[in-house]
PDB file of N, CA and C in Angstrom:
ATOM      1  N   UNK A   1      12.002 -45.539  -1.286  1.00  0.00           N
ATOM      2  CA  UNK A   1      10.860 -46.072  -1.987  1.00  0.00           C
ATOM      3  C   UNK A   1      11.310 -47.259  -2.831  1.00  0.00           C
ATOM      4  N   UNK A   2      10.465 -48.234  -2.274  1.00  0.00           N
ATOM      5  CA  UNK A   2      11.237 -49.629  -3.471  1.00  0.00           C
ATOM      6  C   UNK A   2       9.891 -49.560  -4.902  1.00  0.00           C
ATOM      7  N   UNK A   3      10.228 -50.096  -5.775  1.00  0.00           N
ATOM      8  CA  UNK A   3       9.067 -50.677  -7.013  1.00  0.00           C
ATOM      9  C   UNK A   3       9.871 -52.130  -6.836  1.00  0.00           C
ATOM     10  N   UNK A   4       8.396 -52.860  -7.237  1.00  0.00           N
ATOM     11  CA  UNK A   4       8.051 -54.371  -7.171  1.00  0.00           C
ATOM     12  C   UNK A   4       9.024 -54.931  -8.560  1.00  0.00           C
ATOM     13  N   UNK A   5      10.439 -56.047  -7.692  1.00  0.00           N
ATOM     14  CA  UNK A   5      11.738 -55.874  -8.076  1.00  0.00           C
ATOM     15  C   UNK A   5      12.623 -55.145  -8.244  1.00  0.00           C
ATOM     16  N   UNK A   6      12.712 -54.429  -7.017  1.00  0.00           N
ATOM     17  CA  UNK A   6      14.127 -54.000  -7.024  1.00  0.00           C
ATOM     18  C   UNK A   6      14.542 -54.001  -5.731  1.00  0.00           C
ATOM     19  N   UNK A   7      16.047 -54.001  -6.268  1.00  0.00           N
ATOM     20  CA  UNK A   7      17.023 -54.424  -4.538  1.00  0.00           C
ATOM     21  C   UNK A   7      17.292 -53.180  -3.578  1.00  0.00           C
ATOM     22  N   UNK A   8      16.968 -53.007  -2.577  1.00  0.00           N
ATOM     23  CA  UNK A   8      17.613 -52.235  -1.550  1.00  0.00           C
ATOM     24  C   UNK A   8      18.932 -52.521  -1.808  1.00  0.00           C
ATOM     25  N   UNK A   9      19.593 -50.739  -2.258  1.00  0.00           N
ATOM     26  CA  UNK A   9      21.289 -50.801  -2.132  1.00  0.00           C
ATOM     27  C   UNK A   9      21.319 -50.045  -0.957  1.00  0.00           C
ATOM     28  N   UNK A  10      22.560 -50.440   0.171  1.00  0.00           N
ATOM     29  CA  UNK A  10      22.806 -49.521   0.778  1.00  0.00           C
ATOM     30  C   UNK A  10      23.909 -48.988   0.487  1.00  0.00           C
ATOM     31  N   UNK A  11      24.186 -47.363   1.367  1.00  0.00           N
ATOM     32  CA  UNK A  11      24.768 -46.160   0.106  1.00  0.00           C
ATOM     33  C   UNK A  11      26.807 -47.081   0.618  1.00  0.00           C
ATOM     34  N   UNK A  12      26.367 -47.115   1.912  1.00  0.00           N
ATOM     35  CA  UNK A  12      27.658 -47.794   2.334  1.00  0.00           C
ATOM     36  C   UNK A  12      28.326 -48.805   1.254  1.00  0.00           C
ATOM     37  N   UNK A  13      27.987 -49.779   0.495  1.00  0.00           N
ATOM     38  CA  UNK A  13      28.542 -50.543  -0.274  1.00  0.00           C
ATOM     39  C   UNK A  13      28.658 -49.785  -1.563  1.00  0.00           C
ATOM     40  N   UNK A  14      28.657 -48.755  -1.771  1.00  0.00           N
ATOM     41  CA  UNK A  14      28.689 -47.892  -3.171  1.00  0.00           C
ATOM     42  C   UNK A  14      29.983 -47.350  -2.758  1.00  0.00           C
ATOM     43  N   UNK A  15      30.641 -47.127  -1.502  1.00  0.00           N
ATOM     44  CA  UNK A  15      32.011 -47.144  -1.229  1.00  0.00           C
ATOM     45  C   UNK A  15      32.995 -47.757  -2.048  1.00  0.00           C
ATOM     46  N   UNK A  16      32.323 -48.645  -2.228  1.00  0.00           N
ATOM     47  CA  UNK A  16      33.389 -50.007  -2.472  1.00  0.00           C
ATOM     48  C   UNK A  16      33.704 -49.881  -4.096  1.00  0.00           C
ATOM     49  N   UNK A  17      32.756 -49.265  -4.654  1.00  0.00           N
ATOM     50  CA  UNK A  17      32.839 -48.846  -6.613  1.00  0.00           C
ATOM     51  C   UNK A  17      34.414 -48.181  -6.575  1.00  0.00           C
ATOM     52  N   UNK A  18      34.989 -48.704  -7.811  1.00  0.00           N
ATOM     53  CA  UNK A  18      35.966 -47.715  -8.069  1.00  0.00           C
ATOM     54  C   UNK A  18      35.636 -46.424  -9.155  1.00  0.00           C
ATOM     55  N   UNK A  19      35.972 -45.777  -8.785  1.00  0.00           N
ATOM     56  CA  UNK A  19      35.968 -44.166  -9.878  1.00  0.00           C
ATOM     57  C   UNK A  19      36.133 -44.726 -10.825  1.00  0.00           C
ATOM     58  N   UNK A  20      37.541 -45.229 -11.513  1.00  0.00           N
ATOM     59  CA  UNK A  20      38.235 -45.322 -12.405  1.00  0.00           C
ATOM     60  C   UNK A  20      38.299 -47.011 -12.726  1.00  0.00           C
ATOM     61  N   UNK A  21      37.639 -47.276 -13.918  1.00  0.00           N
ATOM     62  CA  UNK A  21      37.887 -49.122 -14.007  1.00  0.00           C
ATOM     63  C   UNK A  21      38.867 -49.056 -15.047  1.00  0.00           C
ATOM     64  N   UNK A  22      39.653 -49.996 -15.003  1.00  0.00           N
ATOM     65  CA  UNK A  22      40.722 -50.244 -16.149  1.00  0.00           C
ATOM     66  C   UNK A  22      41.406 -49.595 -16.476  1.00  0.00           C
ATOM     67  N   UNK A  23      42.115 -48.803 -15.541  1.00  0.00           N
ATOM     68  CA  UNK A  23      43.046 -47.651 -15.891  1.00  0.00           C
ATOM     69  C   UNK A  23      42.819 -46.638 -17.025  1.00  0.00           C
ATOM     70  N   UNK A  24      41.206 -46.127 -16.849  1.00  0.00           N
ATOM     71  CA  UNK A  24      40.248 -45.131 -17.832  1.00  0.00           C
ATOM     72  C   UNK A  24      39.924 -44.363 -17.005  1.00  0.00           C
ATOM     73  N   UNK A  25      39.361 -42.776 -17.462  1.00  0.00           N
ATOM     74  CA  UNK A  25      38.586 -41.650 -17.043  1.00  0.00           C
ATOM     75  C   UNK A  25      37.759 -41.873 -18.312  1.00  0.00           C
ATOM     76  N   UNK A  26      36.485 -41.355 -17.386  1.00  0.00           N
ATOM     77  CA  UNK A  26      35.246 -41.139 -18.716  1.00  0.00           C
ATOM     78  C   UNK A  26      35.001 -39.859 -18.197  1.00  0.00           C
ATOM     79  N   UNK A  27      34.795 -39.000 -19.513  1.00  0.00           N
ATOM     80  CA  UNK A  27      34.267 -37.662 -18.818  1.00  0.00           C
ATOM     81  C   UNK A  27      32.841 -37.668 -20.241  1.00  0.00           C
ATOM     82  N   UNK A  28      32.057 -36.603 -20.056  1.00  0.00           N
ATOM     83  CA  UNK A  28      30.911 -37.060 -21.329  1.00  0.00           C
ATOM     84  C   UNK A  28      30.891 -35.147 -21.150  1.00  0.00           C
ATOM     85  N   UNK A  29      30.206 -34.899 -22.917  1.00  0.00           N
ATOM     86  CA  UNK A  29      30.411 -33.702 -23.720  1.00  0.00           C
ATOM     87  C   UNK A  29      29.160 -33.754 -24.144  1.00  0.00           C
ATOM     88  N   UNK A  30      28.267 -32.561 -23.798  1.00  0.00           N
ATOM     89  CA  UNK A  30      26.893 -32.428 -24.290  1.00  0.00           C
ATOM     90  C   UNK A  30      26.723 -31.183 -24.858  1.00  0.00           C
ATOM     91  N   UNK A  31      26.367 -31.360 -26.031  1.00  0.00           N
ATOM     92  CA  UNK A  31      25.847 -29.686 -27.184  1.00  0.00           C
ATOM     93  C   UNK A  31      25.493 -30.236 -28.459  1.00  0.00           C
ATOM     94  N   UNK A  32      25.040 -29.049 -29.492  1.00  0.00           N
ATOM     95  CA  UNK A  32      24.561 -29.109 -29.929  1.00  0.00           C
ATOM     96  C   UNK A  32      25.572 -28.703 -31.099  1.00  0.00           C
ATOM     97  N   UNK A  33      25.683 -29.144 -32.727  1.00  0.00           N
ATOM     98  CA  UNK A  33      26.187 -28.898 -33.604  1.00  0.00           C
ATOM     99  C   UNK A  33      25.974 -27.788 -34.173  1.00  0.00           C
ATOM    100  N   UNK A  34      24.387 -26.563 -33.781  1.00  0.00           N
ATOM    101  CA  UNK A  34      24.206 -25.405 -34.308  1.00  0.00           C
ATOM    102  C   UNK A  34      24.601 -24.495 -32.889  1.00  0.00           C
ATOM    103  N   UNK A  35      25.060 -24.908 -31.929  1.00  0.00           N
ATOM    104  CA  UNK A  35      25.664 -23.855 -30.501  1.00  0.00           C
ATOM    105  C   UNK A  35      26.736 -23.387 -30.664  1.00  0.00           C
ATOM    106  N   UNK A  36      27.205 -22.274 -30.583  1.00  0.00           N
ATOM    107  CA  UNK A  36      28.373 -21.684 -30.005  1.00  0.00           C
ATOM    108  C   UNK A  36      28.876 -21.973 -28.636  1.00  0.00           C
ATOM    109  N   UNK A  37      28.549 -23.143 -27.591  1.00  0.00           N
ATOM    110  CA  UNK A  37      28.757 -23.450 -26.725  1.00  0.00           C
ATOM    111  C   UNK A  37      28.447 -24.597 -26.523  1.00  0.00           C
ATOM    112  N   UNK A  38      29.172 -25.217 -25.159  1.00  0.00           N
ATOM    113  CA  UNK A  38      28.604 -27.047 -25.237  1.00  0.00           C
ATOM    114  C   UNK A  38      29.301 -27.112 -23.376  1.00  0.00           C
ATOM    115  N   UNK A  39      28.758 -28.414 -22.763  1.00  0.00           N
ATOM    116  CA  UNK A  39      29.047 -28.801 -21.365  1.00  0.00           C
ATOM    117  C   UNK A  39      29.655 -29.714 -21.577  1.00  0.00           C
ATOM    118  N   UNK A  40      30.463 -29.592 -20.572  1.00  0.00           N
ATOM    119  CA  UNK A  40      31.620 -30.812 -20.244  1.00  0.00           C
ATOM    120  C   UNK A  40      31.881 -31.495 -18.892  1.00  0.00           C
ATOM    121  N   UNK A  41      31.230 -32.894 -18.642  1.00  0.00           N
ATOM    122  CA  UNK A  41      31.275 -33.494 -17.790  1.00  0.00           C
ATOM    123  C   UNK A  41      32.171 -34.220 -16.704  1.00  0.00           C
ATOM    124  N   UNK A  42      33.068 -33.897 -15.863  1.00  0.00           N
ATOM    125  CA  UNK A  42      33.562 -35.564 -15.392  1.00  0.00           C
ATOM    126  C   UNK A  42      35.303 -34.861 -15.463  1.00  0.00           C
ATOM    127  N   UNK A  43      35.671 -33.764 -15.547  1.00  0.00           N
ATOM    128  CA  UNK A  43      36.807 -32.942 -15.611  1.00  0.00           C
ATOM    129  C   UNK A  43      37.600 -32.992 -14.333  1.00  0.00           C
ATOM    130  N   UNK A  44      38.405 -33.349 -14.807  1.00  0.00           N
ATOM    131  CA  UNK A  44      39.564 -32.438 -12.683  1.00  0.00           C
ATOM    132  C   UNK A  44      39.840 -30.996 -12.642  1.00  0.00           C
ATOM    133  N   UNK A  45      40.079 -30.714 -12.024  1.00  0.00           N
ATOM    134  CA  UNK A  45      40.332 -29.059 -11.825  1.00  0.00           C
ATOM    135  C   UNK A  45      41.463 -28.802 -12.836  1.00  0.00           C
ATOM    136  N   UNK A  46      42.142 -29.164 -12.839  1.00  0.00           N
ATOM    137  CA  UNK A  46      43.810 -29.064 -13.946  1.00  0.00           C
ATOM    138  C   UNK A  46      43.069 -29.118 -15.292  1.00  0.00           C
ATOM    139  N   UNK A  47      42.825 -29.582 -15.869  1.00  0.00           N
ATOM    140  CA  UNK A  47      41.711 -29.845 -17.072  1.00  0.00           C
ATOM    141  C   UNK A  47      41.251 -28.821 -17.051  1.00  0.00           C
ATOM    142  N   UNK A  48      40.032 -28.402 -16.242  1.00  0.00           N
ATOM    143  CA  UNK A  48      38.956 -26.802 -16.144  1.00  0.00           C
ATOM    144  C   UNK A  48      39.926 -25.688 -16.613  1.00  0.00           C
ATOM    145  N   UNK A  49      40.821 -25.655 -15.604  1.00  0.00           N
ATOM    146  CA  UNK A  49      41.944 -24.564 -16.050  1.00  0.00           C
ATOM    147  C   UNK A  49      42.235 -24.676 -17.262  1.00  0.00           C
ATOM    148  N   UNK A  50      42.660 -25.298 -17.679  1.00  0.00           N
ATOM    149  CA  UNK A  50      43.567 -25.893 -19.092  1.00  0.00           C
ATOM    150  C   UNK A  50      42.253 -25.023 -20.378  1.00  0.00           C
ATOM    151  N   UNK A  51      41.445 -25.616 -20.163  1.00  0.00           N
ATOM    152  CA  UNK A  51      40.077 -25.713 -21.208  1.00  0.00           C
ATOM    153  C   UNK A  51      39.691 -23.998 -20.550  1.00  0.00           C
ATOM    154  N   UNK A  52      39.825 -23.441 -20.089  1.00  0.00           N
ATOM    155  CA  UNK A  52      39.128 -22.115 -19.631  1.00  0.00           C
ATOM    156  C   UNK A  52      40.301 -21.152 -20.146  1.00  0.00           C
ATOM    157  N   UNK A  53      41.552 -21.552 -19.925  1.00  0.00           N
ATOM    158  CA  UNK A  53      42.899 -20.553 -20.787  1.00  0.00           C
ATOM    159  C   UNK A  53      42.411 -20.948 -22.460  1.00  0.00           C
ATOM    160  N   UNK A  54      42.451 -21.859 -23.031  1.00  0.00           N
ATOM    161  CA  UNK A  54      41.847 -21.863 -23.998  1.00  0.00           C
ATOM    162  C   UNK A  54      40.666 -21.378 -24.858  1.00  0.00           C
ATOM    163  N   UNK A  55      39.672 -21.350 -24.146  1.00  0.00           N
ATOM    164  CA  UNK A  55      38.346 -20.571 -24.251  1.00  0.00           C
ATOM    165  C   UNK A  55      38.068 -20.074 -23.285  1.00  0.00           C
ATOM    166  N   UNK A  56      38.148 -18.213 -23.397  1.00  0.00           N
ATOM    167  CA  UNK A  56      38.004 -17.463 -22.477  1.00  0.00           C
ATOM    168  C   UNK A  56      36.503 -17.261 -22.388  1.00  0.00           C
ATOM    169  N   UNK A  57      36.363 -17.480 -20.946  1.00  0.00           N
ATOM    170  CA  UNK A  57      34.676 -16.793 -21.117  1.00  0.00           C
ATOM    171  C   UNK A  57      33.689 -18.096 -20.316  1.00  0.00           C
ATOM    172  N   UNK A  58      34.885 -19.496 -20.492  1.00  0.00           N
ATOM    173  CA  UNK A  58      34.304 -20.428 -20.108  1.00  0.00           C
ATOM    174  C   UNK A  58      34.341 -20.444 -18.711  1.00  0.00           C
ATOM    175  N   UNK A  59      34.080 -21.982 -18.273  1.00  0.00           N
ATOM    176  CA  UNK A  59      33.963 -22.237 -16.531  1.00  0.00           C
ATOM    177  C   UNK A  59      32.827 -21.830 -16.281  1.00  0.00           C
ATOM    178  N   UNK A  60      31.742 -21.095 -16.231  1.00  0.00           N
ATOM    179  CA  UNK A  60      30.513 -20.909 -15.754  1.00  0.00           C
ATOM    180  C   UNK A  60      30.215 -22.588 -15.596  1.00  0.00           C
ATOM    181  N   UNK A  61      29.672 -22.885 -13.952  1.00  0.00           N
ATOM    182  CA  UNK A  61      28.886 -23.959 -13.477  1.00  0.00           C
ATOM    183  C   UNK A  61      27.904 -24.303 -14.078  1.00  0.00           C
ATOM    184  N   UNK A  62      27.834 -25.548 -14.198  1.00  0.00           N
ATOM    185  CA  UNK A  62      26.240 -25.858 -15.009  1.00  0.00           C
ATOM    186  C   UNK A  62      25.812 -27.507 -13.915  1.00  0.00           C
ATOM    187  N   UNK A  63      24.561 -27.884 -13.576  1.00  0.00           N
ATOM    188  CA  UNK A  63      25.045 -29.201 -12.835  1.00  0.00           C
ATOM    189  C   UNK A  63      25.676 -30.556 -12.852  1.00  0.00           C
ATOM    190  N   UNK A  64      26.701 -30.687 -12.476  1.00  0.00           N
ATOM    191  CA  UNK A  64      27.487 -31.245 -12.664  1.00  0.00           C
ATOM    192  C   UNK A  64      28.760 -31.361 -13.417  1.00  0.00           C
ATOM    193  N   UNK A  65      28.953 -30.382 -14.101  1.00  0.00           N
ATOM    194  CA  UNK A  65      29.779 -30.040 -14.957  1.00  0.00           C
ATOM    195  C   UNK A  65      30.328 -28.376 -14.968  1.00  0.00           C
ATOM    196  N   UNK A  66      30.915 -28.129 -16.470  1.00  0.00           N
ATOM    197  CA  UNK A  66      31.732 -26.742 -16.674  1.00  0.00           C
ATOM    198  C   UNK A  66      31.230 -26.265 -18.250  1.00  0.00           C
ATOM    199  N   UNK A  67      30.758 -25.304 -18.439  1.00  0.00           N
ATOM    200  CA  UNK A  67      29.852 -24.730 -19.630  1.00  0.00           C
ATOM    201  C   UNK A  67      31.647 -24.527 -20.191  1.00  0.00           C
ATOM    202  N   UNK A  68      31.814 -24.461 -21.908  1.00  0.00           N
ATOM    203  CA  UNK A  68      32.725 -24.045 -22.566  1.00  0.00           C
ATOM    204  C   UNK A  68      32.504 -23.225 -23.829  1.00  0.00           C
ATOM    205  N   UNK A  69      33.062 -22.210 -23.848  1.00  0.00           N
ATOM    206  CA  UNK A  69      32.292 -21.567 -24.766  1.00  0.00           C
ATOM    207  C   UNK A  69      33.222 -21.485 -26.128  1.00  0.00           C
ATOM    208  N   UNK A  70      32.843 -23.068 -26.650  1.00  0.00           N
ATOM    209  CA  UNK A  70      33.547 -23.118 -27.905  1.00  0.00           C
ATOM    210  C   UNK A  70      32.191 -24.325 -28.069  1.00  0.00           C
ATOM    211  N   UNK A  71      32.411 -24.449 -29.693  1.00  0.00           N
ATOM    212  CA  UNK A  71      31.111 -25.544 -30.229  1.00  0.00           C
ATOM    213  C   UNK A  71      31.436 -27.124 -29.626  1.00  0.00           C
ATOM    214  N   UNK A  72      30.597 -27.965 -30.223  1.00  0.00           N
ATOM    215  CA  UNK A  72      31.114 -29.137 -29.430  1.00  0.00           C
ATOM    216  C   UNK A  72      32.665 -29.730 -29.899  1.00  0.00           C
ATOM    217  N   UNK A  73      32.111 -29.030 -31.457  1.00  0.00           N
ATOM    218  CA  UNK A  73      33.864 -30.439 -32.091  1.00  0.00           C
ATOM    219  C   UNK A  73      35.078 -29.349 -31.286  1.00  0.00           C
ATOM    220  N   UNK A  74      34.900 -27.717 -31.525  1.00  0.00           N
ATOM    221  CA  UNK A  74      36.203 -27.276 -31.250  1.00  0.00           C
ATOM    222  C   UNK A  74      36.286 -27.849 -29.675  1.00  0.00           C
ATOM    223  N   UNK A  75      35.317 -27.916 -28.846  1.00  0.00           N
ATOM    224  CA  UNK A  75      35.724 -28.645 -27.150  1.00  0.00           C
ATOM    225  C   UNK A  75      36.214 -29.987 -27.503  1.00  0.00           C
ATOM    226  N   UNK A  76      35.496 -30.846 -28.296  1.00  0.00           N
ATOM    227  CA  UNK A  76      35.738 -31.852 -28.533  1.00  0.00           C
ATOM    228  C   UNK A  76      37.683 -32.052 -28.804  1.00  0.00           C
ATOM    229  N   UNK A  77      37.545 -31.497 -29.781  1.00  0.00           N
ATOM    230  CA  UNK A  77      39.475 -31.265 -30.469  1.00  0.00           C
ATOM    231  C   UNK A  77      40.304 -30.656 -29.046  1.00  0.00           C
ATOM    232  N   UNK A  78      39.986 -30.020 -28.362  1.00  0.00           N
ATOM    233  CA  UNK A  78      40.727 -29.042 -27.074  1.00  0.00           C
ATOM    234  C   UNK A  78      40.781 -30.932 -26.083  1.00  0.00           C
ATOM    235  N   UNK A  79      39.778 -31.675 -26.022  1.00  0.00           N
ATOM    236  CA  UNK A  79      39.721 -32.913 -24.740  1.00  0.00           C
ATOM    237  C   UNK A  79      40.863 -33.463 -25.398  1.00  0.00           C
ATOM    238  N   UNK A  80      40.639 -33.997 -27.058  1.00  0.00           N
ATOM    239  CA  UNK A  80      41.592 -34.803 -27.357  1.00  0.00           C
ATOM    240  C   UNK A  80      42.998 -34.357 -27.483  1.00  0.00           C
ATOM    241  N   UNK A  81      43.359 -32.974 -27.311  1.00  0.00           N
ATOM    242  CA  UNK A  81      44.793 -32.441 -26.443  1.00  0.00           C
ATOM    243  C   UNK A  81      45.205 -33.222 -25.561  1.00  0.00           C
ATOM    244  N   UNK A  82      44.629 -32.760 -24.317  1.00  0.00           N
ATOM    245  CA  UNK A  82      44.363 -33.319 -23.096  1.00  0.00           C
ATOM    246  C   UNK A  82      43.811 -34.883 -22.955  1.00  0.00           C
ATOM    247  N   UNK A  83      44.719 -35.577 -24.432  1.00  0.00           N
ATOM    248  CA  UNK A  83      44.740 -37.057 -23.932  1.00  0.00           C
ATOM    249  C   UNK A  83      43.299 -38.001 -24.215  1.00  0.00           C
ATOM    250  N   UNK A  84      42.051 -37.531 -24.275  1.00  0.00           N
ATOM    251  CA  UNK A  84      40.648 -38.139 -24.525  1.00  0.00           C
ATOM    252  C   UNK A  84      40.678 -38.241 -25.766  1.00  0.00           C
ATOM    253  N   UNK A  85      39.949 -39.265 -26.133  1.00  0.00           N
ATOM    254  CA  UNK A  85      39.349 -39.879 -27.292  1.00  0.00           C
ATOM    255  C   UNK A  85      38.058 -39.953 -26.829  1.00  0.00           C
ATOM    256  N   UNK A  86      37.327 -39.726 -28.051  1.00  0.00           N
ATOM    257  CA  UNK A  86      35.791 -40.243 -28.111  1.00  0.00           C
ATOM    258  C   UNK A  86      35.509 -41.813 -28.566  1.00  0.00           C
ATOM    259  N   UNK A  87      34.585 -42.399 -27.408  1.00  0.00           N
ATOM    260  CA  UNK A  87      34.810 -43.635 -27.667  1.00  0.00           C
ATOM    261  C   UNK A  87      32.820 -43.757 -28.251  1.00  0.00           C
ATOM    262  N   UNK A  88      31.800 -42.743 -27.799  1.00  0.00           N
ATOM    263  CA  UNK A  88      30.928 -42.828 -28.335  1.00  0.00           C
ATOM    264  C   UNK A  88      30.076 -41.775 -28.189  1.00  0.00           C
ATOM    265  N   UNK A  89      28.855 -41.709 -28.763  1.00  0.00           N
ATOM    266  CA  UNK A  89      27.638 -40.956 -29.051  1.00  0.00           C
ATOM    267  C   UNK A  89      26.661 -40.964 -29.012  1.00  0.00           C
ATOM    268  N   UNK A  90      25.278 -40.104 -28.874  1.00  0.00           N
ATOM    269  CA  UNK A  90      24.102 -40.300 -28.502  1.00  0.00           C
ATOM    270  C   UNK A  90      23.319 -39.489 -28.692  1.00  0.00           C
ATOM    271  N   UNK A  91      22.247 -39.042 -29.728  1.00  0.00           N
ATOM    272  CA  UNK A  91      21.575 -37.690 -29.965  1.00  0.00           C
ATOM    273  C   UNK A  91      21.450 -37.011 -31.006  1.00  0.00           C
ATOM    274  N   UNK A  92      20.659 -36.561 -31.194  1.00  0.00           N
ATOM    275  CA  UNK A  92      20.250 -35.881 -32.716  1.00  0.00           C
ATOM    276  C   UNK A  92      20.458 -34.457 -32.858  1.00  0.00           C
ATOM    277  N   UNK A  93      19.343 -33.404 -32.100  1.00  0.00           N
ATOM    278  CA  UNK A  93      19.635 -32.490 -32.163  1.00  0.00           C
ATOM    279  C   UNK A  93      20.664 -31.990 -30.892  1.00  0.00           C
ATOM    280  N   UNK A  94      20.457 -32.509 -29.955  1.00  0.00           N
ATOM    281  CA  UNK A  94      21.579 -32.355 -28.805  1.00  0.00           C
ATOM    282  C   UNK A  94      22.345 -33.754 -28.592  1.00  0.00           C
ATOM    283  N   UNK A  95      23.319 -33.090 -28.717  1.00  0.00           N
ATOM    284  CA  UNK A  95      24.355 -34.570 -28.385  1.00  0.00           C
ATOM    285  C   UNK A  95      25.312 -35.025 -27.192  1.00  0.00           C
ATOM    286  N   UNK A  96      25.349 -36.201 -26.790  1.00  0.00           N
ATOM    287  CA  UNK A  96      26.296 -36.495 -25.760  1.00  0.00           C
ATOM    288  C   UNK A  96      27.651 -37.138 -26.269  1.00  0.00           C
ATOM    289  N   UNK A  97      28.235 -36.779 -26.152  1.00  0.00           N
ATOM    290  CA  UNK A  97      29.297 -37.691 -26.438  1.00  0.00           C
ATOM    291  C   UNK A  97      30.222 -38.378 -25.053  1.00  0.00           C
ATOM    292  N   UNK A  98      30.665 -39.381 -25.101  1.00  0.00           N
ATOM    293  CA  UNK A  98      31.510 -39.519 -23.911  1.00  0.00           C
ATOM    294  C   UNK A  98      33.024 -40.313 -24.480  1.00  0.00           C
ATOM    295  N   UNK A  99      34.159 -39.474 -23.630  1.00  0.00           N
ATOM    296  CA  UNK A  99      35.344 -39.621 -23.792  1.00  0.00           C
ATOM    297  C   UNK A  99      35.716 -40.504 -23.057  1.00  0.00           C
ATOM    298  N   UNK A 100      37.091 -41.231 -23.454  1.00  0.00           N
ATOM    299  CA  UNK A 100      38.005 -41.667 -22.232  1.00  0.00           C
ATOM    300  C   UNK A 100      39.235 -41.533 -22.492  1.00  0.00           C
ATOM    301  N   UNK A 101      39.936 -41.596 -21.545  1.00  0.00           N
ATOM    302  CA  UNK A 101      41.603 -41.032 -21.096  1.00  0.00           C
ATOM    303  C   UNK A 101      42.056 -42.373 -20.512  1.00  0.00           C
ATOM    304  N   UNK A 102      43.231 -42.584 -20.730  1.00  0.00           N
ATOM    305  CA  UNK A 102      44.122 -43.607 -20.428  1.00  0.00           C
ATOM    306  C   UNK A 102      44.807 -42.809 -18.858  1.00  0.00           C
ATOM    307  N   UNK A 103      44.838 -43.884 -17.759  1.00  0.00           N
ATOM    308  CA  UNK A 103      45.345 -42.448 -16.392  1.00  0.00           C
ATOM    309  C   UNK A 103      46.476 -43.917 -15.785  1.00  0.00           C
TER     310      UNK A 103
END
């Protein structure tokens, strides 16, 4: 379905995107500051593990991501272990945050 201005992409040239620009991972962190739990976006499997020995209980699928069952800052503090910094934010009562990693 097109709307009046916009380009036909075909999916073939979306090949061509790299994952990773500038020798960065972005992964993004969504919860809430009154949850006992928060989602975590954009992870490798080594990571999941890592973050699931840490908070037991976690790993339950959510789409696109891995549910953690710690609040956002304690997930938040567990990424920046594992190398991430928060580079920004978005949200009031639910929040996104998104990280990046130097790879």
């Amino acid at each position: 379905m097109e709307t009046k201005g916009s380009q036909n992409i075909l999916t073939s040239n979306l090949s061509n995107i790299p994952i990773a620009e500038d020798g960065v991972i972005y992964i993004a962190i969504k919860g809430s500051l009154h949850a006992n739990d928060s989602s975590v976006f954009g992870l490798r499997h080594e990571e999941i593990k890592a973050i699931i020995q840490k908070f037991p209980g976690s790993g339950s699928n959510v789409v696109n991501g891995v549910t953690i069952k710690a609040n956002a800052l304690q997930a938040i503090n567990a990424l920046c272990q594992l190398g991430y910094k928060v580079i920004c934010s978005t949200g009031e009562t639910e929040i996104t945050w998104t990280l990046q990693r130097d790879i």
